[in-house]
PDB file of N, CA and C in Angstrom:
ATOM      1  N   UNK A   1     112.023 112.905  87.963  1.00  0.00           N
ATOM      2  CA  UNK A   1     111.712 113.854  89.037  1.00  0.00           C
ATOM      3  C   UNK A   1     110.292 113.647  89.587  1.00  0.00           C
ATOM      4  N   UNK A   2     109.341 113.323  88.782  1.00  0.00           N
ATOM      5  CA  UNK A   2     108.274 113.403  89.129  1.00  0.00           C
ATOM      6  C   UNK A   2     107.703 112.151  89.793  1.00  0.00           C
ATOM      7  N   UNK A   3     108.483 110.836  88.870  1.00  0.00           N
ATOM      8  CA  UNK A   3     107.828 109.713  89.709  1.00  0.00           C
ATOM      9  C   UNK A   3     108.886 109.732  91.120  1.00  0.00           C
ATOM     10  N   UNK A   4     110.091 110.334  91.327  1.00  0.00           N
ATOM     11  CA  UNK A   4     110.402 110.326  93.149  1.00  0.00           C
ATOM     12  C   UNK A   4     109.423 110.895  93.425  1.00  0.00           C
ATOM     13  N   UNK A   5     108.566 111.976  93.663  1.00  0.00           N
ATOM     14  CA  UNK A   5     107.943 112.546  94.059  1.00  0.00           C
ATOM     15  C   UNK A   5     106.793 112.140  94.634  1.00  0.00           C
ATOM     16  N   UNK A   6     106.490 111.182  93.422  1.00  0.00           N
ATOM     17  CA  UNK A   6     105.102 110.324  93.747  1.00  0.00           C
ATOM     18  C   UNK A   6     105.399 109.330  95.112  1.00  0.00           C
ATOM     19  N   UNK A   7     106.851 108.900  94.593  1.00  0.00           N
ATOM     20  CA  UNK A   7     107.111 108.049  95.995  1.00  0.00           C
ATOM     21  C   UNK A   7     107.226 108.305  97.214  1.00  0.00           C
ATOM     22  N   UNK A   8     107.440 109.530  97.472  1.00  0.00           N
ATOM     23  CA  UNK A   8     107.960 110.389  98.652  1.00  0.00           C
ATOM     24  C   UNK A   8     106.500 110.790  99.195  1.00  0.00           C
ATOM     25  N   UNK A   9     105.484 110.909  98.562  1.00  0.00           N
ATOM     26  CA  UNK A   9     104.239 110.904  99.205  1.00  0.00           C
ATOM     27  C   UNK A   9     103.664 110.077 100.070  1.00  0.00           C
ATOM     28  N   UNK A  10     103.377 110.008 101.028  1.00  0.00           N
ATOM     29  CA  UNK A  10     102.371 108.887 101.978  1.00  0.00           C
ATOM     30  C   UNK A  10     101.240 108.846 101.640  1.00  0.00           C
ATOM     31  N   UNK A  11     100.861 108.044 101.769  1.00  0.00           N
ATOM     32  CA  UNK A  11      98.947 107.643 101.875  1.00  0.00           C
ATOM     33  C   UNK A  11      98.375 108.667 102.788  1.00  0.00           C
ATOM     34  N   UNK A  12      97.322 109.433 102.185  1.00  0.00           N
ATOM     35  CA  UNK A  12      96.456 110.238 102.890  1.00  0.00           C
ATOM     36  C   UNK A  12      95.813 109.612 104.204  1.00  0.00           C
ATOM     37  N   UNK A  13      95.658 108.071 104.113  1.00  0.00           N
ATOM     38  CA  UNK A  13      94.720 107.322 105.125  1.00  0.00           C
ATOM     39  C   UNK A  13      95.589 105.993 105.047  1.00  0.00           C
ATOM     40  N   UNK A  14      95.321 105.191 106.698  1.00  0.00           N
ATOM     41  CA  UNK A  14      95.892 104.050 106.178  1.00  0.00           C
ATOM     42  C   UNK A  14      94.722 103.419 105.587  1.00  0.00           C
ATOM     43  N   UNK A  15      95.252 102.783 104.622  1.00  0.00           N
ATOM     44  CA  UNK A  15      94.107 101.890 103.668  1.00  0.00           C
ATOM     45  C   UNK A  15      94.275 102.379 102.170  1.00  0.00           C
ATOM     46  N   UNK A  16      94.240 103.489 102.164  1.00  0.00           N
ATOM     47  CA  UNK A  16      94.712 103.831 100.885  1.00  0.00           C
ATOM     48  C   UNK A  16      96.001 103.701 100.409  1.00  0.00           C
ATOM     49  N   UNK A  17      96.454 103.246  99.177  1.00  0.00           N
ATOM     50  CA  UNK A  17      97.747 103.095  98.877  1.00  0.00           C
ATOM     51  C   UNK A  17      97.856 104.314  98.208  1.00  0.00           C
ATOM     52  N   UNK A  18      99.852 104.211  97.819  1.00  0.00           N
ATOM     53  CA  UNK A  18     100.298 105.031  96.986  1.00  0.00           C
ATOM     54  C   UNK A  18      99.852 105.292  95.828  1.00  0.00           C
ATOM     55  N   UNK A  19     100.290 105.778  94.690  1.00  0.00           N
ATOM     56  CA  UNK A  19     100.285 105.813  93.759  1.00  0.00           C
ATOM     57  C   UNK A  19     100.680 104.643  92.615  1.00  0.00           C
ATOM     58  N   UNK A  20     102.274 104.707  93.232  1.00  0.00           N
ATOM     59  CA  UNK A  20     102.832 103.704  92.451  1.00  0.00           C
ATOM     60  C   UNK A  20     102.500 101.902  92.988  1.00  0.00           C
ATOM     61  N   UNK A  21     101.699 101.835  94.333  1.00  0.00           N
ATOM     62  CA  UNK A  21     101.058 100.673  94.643  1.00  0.00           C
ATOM     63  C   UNK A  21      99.569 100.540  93.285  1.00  0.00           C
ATOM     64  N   UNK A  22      99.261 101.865  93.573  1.00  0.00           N
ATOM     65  CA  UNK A  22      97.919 101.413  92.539  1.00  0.00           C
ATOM     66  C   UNK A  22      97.993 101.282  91.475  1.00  0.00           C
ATOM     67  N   UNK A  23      98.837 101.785  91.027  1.00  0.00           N
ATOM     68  CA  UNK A  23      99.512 101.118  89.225  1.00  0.00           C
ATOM     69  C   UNK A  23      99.853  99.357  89.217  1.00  0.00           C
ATOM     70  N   UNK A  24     100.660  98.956  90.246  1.00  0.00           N
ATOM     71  CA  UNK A  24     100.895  97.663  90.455  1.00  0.00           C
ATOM     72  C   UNK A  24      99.487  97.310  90.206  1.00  0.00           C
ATOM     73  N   UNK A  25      98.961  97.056  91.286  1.00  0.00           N
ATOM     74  CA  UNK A  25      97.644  96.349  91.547  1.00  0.00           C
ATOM     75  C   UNK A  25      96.231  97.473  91.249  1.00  0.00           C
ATOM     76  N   UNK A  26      95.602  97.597  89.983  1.00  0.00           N
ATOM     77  CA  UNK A  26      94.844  98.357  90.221  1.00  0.00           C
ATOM     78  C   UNK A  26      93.304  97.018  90.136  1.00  0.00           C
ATOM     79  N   UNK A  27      92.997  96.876  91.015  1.00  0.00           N
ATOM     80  CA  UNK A  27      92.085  95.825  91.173  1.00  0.00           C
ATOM     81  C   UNK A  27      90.674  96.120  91.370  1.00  0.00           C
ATOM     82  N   UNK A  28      89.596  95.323  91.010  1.00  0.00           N
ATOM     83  CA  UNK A  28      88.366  96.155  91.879  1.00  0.00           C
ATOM     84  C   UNK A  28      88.220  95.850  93.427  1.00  0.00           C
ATOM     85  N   UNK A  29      89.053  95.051  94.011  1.00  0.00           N
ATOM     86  CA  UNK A  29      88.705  94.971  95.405  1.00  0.00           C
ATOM     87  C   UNK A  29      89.635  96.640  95.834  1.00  0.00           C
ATOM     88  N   UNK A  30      90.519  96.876  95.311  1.00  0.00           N
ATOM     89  CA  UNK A  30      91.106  98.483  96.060  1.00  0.00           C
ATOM     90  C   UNK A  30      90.048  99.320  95.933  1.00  0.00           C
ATOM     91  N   UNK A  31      89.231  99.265  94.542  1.00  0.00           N
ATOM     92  CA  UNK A  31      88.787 100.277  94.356  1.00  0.00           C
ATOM     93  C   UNK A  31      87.255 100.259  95.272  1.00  0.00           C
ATOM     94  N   UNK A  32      87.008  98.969  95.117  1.00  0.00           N
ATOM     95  CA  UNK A  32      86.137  99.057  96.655  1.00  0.00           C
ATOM     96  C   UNK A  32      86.536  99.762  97.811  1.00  0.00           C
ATOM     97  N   UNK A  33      87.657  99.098  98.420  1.00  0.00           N
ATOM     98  CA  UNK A  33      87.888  99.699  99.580  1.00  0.00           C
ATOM     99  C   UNK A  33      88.066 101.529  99.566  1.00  0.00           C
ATOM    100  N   UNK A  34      88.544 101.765  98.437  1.00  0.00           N
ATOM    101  CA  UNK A  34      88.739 102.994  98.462  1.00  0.00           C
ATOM    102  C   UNK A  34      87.601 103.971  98.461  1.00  0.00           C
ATOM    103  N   UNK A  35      86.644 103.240  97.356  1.00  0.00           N
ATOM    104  CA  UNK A  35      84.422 103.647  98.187  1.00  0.00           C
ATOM    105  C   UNK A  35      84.300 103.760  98.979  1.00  0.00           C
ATOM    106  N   UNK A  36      85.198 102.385 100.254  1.00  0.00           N
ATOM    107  CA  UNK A  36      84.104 102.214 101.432  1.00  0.00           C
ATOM    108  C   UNK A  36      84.985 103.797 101.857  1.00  0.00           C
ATOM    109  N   UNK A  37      86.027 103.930 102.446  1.00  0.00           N
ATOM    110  CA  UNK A  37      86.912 104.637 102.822  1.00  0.00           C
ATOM    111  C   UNK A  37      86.361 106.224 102.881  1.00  0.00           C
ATOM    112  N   UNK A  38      85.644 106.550 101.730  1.00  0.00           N
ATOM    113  CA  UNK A  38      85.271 107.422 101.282  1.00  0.00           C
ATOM    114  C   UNK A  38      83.432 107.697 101.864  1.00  0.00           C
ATOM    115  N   UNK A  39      83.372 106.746 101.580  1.00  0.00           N
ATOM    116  CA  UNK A  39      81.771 106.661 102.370  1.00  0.00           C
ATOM    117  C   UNK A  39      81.557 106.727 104.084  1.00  0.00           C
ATOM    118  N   UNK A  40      82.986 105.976 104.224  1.00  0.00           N
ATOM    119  CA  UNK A  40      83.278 106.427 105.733  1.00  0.00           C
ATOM    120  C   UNK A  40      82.739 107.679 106.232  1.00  0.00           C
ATOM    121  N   UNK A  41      84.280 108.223 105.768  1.00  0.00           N
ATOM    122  CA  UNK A  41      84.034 109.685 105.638  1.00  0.00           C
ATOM    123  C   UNK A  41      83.048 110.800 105.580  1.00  0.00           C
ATOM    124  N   UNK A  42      83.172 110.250 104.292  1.00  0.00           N
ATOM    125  CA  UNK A  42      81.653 111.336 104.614  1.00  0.00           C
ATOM    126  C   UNK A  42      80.442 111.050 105.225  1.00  0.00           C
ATOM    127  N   UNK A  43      80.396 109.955 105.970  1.00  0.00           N
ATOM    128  CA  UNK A  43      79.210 109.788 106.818  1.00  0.00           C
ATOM    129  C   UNK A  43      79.454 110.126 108.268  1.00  0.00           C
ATOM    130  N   UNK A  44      80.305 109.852 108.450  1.00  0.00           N
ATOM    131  CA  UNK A  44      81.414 110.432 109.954  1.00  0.00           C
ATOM    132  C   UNK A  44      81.004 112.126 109.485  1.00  0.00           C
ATOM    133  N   UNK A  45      80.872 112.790 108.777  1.00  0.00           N
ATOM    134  CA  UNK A  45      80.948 114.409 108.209  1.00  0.00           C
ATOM    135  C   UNK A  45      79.926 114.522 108.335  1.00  0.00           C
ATOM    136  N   UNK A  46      79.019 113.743 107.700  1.00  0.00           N
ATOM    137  CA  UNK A  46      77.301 113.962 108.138  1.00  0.00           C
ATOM    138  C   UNK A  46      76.662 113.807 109.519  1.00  0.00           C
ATOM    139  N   UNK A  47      77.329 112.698 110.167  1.00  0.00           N
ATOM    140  CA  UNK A  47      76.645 112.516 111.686  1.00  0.00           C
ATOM    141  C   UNK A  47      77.619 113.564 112.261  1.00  0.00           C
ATOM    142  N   UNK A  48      78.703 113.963 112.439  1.00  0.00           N
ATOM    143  CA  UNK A  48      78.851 115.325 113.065  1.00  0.00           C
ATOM    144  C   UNK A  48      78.010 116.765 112.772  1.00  0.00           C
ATOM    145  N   UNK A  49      77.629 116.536 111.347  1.00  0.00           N
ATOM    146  CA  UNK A  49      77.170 117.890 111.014  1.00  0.00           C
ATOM    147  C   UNK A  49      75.681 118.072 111.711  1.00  0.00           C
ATOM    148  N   UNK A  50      75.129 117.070 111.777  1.00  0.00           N
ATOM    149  CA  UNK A  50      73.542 116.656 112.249  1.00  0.00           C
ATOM    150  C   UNK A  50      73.824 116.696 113.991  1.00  0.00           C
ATOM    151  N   UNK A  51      74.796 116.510 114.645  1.00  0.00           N
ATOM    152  CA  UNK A  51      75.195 116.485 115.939  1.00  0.00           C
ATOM    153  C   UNK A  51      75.130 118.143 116.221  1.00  0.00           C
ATOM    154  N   UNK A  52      75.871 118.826 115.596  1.00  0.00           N
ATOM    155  CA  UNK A  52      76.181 120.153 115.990  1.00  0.00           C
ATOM    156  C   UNK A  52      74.772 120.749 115.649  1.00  0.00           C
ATOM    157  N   UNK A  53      74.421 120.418 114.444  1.00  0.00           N
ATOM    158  CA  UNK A  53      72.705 121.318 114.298  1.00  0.00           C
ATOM    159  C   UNK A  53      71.726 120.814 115.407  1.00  0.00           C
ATOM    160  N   UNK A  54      71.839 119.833 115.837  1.00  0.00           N
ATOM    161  CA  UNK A  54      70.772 119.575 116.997  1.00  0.00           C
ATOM    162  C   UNK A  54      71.134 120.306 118.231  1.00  0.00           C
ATOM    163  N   UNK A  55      72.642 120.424 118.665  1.00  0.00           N
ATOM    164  CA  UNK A  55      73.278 121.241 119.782  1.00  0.00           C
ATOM    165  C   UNK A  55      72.529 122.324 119.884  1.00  0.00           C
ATOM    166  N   UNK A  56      72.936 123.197 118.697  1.00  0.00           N
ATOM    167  CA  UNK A  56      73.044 124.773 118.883  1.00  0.00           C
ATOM    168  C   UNK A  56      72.756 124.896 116.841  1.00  0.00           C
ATOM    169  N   UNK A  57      71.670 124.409 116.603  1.00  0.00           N
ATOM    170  CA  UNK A  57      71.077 125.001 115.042  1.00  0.00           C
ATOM    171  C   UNK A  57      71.420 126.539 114.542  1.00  0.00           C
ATOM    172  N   UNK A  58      70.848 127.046 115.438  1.00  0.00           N
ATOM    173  CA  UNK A  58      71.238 128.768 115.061  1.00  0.00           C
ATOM    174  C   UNK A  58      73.029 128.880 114.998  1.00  0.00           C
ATOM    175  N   UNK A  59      73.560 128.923 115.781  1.00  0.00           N
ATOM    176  CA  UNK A  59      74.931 129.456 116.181  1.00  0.00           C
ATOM    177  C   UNK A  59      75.755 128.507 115.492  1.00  0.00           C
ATOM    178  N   UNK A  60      75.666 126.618 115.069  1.00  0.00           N
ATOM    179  CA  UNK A  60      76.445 126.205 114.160  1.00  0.00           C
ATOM    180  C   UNK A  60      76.258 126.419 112.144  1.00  0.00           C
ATOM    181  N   UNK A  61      74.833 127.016 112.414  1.00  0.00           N
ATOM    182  CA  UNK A  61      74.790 127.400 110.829  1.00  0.00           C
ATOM    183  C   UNK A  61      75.881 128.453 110.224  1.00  0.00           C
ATOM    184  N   UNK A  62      76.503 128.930 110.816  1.00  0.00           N
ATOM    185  CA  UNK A  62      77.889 130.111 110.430  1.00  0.00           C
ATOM    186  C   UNK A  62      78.959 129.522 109.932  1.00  0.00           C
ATOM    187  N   UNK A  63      79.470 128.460 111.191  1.00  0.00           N
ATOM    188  CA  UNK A  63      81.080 127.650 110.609  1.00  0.00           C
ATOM    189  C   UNK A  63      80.443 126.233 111.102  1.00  0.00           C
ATOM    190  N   UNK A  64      79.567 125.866 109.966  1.00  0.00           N
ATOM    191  CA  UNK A  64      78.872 124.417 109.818  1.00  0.00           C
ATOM    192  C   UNK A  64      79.912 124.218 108.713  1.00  0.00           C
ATOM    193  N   UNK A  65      80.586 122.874 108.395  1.00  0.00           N
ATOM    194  CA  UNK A  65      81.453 122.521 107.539  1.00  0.00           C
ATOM    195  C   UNK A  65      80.899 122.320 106.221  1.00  0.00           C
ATOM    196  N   UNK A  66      79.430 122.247 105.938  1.00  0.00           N
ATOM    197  CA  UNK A  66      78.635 121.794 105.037  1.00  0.00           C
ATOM    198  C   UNK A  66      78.284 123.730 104.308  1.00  0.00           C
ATOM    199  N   UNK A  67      77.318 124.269 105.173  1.00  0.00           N
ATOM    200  CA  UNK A  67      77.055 125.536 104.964  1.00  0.00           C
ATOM    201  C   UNK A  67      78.410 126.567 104.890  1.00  0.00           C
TER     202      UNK A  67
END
């Protein structure tokens, strides 16, 4: 029951694999990519968050994704 389940899931991102892909191949080049992927991210999260505080500082400190 549980490993269908796992299968029936998609990748959160393309680039990231499944589950049952990363059992196959658990390599350090995935697990790189899966850093960079992640570093993406949250840097894309940081230059928006620094975008909106320069806009409007006062009025995005309320529903700032960080604060």
């Amino acid at each position: 029951q549980q490993r269908k389940r796992l299968r029936a899931k998609k990748p959160l991102m393309p680039g990231t694999m499944t589950a049952t892909a990363r059992k196959k191949t658990a390599k350090p080049k995935f697990f790189f990519f899966k850093f960079y992927f992640n570093a993406k991210a949250a840097f894309g999260r940081l230059l928006r968050f620094y975008a909106k505080g320069i806009v409007g500082c006062k009025q995005n400190l309320t529903n700032s994704p960080i604060a």
